[in-house]
C-alpha atoms as a PDB file:
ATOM      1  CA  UNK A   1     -13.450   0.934  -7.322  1.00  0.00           C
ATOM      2  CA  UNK A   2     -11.308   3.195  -9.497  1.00  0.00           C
ATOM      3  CA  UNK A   3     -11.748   1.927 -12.795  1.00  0.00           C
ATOM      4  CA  UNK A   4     -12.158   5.439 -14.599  1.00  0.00           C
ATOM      5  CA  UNK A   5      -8.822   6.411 -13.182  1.00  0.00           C
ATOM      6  CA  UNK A   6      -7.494   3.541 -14.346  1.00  0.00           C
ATOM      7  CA  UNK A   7      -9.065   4.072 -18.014  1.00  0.00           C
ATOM      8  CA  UNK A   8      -7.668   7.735 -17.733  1.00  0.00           C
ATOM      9  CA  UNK A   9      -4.327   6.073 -16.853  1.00  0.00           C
ATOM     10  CA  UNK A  10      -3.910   4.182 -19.750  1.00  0.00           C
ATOM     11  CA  UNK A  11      -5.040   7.104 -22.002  1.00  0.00           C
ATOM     12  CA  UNK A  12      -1.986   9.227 -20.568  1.00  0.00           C
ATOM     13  CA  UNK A  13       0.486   5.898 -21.254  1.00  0.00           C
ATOM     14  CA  UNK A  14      -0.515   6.216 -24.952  1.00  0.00           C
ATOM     15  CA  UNK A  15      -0.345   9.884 -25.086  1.00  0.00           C
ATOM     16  CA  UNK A  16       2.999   9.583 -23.747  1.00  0.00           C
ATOM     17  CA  UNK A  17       3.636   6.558 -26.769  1.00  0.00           C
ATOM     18  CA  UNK A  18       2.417   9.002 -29.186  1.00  0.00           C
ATOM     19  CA  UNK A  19       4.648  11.710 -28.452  1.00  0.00           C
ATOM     20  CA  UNK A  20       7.448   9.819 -28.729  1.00  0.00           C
ATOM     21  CA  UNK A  21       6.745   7.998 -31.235  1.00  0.00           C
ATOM     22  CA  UNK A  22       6.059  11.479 -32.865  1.00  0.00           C
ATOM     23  CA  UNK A  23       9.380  13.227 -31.409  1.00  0.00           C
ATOM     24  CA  UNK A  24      11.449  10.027 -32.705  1.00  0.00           C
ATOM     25  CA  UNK A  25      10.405  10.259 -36.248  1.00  0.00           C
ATOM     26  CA  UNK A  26      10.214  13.889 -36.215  1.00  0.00           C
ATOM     27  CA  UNK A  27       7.137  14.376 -37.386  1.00  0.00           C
ATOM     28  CA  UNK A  28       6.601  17.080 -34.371  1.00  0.00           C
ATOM     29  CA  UNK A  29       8.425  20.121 -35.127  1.00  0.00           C
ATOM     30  CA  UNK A  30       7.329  22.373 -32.553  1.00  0.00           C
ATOM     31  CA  UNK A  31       5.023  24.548 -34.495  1.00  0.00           C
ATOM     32  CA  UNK A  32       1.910  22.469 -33.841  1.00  0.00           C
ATOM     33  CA  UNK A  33       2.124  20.071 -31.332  1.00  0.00           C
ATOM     34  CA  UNK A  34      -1.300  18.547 -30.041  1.00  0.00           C
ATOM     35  CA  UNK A  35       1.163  16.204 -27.675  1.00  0.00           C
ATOM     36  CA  UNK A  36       3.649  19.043 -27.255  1.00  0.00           C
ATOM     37  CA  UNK A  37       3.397  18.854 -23.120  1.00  0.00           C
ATOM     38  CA  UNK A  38       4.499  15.428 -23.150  1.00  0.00           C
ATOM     39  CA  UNK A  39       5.833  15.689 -19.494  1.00  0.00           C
ATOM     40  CA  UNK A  40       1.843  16.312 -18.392  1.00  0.00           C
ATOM     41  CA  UNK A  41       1.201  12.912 -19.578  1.00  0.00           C
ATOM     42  CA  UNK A  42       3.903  11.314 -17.369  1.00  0.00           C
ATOM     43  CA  UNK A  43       3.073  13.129 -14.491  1.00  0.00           C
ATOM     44  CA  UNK A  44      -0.491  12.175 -14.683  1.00  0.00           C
ATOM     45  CA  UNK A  45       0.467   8.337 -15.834  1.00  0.00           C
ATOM     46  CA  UNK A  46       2.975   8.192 -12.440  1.00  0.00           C
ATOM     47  CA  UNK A  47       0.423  10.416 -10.218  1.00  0.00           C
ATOM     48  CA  UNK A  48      -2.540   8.577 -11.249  1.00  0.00           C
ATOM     49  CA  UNK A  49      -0.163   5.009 -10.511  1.00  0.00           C
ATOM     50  CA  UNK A  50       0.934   5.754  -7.262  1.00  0.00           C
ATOM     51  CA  UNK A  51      -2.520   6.884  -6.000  1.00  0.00           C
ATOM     52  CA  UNK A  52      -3.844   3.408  -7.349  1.00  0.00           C
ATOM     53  CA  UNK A  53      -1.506   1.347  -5.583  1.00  0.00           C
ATOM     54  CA  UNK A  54      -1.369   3.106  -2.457  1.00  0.00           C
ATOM     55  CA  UNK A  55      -5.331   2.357  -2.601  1.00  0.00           C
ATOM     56  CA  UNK A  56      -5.239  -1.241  -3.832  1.00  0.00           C
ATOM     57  CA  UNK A  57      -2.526  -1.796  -0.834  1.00  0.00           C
ATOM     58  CA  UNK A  58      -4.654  -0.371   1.605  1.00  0.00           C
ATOM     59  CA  UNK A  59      -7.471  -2.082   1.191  1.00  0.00           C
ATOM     60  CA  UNK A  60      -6.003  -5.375   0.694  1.00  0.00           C
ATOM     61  CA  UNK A  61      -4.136  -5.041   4.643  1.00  0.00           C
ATOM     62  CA  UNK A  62      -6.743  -5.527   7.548  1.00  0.00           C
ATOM     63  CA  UNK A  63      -5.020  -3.041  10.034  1.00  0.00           C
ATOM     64  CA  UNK A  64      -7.640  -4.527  12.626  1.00  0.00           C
ATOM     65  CA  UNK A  65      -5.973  -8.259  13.014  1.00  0.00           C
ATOM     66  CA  UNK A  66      -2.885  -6.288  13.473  1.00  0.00           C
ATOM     67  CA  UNK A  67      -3.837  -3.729  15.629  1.00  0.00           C
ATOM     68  CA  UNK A  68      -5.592  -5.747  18.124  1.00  0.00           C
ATOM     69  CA  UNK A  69      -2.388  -8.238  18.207  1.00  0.00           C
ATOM     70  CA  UNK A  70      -0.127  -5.519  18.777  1.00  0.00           C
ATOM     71  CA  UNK A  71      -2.606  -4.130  21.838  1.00  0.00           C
ATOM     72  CA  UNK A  72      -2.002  -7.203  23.858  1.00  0.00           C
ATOM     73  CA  UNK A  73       1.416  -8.026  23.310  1.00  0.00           C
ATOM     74  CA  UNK A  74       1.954  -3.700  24.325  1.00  0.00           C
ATOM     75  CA  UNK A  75      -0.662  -4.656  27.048  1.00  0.00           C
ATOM     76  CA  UNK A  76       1.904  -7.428  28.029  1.00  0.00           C
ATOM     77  CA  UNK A  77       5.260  -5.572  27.547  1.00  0.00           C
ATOM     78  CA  UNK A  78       4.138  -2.645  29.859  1.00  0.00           C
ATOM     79  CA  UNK A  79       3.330  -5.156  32.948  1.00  0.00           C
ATOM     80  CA  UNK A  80       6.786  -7.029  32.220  1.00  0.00           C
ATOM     81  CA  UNK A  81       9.064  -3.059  32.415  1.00  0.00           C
ATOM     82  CA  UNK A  82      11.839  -4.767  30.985  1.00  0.00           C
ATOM     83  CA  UNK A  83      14.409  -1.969  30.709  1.00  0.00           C
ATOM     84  CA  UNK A  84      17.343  -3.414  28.866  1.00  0.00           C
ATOM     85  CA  UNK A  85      17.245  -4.569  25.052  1.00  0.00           C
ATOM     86  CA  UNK A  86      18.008  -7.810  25.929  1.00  0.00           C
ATOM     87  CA  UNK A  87      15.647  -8.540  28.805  1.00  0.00           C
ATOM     88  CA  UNK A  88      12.454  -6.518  26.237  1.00  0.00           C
ATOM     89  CA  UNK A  89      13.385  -9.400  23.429  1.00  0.00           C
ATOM     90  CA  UNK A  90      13.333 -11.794  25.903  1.00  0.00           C
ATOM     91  CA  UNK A  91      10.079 -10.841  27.618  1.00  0.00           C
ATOM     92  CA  UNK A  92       8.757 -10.435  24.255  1.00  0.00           C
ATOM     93  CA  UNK A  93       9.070 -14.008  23.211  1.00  0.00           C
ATOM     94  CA  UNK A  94       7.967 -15.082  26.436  1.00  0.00           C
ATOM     95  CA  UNK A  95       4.940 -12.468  26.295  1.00  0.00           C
ATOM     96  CA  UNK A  96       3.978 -13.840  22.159  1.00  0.00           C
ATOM     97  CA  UNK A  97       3.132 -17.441  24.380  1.00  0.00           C
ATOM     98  CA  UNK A  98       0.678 -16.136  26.587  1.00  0.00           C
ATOM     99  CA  UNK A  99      -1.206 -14.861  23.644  1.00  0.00           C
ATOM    100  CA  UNK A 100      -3.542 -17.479  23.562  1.00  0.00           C
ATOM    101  CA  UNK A 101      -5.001 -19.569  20.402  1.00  0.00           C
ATOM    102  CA  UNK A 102      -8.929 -18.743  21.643  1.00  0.00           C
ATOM    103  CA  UNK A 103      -7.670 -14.956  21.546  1.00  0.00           C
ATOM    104  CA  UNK A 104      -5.861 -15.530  18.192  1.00  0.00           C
ATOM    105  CA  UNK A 105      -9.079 -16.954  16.921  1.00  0.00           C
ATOM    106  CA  UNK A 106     -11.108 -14.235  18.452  1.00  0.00           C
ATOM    107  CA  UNK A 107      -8.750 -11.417  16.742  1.00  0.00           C
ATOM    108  CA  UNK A 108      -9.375 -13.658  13.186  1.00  0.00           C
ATOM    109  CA  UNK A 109     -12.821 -13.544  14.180  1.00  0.00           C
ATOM    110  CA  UNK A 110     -13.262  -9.359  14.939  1.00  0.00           C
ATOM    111  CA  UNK A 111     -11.614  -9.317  11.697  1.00  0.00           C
ATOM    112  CA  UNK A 112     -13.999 -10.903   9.475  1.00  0.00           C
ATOM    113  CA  UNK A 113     -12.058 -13.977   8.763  1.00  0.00           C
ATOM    114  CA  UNK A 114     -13.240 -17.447   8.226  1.00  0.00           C
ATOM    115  CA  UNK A 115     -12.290 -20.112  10.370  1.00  0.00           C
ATOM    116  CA  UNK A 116     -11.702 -22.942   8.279  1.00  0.00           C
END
């Protein structure tokens, strides 16, 4: 999906190689520098990382499966009003039971998963 911001990823990593490889042999001065913003390099590198991760991990997680489970156990919890911390916990493993496996395999289903 992003495979030209990867490409433009790894061209910042080796512009950020060069420049140190260029700083640590001191072959850049100062004077002329055509890596002398080596820090832009890094930011785009890290910027460019984070945004591709945050959308790998997004759509790899099916927020529908969960979604819909957490609907009917909150559908459950609010007819129980357990007040106390103790008595919610309670209620909710009592409440995770009546969650049958036809709806479990109904919520698989909504989600596009197979069955076998």
């Amino acid at each position: 999906m992003f495979k030209a911001l990867t490409g433009v990823r790894g061209a910042a990593a080796v512009l950020v190689m060069l420049y140190h490889y260029l700083v640590f042999q001191h072959l850049d001065d100062g004077r002329f520098s055509p890596f002398g913003p080596g820090y832009l390099a890094v930011d785009l590198f890290f910027i460019l990382s984070g945004f591709l991760m945050a959308m790998n991990y997004r759509d790899s997680l099916d927020f529908n499966l969960i979604e819909n489970a957490f609907a009917k156990l909150k559908a459950l919890r609010r007819k129980a009003a357990e007040r106390t911390k103790d008595a919610l916990w309670a209620a909710i493993g009592r409440l995770v039971d009546q969650i049958t496996p036809a709806e479990c395999a109904d919520m698989f289903a909504a989600a596009d998963y197979d069955a076998t």
